[in-house]
C-alpha atoms as a PDB file:
ATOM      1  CA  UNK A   1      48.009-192.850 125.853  1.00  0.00           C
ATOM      2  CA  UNK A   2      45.382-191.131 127.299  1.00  0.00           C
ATOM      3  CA  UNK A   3      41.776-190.495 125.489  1.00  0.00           C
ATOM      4  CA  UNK A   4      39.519-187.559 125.303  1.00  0.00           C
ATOM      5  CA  UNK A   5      36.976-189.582 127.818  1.00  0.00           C
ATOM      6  CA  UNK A   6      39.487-190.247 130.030  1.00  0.00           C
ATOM      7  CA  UNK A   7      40.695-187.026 130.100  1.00  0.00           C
ATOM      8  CA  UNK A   8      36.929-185.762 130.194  1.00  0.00           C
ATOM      9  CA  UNK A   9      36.218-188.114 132.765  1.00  0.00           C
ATOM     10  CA  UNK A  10      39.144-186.478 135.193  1.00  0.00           C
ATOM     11  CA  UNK A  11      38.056-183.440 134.632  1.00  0.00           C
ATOM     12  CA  UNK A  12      34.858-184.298 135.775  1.00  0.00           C
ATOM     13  CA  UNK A  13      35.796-185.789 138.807  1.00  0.00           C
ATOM     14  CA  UNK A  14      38.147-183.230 139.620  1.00  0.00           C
ATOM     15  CA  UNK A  15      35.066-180.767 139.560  1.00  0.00           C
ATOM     16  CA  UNK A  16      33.092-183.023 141.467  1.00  0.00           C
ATOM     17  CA  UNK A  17      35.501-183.398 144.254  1.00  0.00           C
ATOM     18  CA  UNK A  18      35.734-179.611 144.230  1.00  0.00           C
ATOM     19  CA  UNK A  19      32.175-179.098 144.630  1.00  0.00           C
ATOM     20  CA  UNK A  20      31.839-181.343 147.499  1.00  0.00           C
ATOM     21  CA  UNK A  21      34.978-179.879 149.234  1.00  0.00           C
ATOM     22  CA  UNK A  22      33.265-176.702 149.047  1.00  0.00           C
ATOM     23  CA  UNK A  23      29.719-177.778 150.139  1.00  0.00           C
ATOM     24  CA  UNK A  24      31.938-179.380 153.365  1.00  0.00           C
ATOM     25  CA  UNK A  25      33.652-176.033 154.148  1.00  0.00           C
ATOM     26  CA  UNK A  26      30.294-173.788 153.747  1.00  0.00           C
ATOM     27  CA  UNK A  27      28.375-176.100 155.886  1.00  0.00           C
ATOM     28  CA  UNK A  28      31.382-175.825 158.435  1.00  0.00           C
ATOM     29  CA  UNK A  29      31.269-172.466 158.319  1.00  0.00           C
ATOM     30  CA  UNK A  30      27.635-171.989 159.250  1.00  0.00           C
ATOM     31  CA  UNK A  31      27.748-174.446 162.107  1.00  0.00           C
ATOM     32  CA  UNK A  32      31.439-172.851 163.800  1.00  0.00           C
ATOM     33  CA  UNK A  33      31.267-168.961 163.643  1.00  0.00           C
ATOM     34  CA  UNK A  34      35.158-169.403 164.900  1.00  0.00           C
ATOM     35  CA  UNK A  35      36.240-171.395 162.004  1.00  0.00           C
ATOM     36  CA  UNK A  36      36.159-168.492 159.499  1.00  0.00           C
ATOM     37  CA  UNK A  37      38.613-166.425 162.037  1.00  0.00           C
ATOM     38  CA  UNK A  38      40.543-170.398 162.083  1.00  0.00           C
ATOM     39  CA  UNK A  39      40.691-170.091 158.132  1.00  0.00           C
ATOM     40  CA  UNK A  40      41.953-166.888 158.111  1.00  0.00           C
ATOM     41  CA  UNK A  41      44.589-167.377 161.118  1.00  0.00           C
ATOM     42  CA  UNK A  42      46.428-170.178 159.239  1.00  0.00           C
ATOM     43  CA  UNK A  43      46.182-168.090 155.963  1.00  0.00           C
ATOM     44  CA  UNK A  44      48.346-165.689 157.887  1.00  0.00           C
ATOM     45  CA  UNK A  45      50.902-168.157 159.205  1.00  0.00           C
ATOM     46  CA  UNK A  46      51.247-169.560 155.871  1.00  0.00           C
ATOM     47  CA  UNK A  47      51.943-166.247 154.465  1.00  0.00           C
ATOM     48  CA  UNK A  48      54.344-165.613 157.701  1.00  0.00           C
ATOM     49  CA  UNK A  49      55.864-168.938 156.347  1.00  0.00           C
ATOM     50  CA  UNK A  50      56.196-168.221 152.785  1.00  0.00           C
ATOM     51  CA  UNK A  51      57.732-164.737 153.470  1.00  0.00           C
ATOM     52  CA  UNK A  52      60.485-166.044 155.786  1.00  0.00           C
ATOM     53  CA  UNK A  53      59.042-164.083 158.959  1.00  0.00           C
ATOM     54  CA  UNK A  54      58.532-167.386 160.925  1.00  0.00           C
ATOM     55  CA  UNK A  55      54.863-168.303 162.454  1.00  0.00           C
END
């Protein structure tokens, strides 16, 4: 059975990992001025994907 600290302590590590998956991306961003137009390339093949048009 889980407790409220273990449950608090998930949450915070779930927030944490967030945080530094975010920091990673920004910082990848600045240094590659191609990897936003990357980002947004496979955002539209995944859409492609999920809408049954193929890639």
């Amino acid at each position: 059975m889980y407790t409220v600290v273990s449950i608090f302590i998930a949450i915070i590590s779930m927030i944490a990992i967030g945080l530094i998956v975010w920091r990673v991306v920004t910082r990848r961003e600045q240094i590659d001025p191609k990897f936003q137009a990357k980002l947004d390339a496979d955002d539209e093949r995944a859409r492609k994907g999920r809408e049954g048009r193929g890639a």
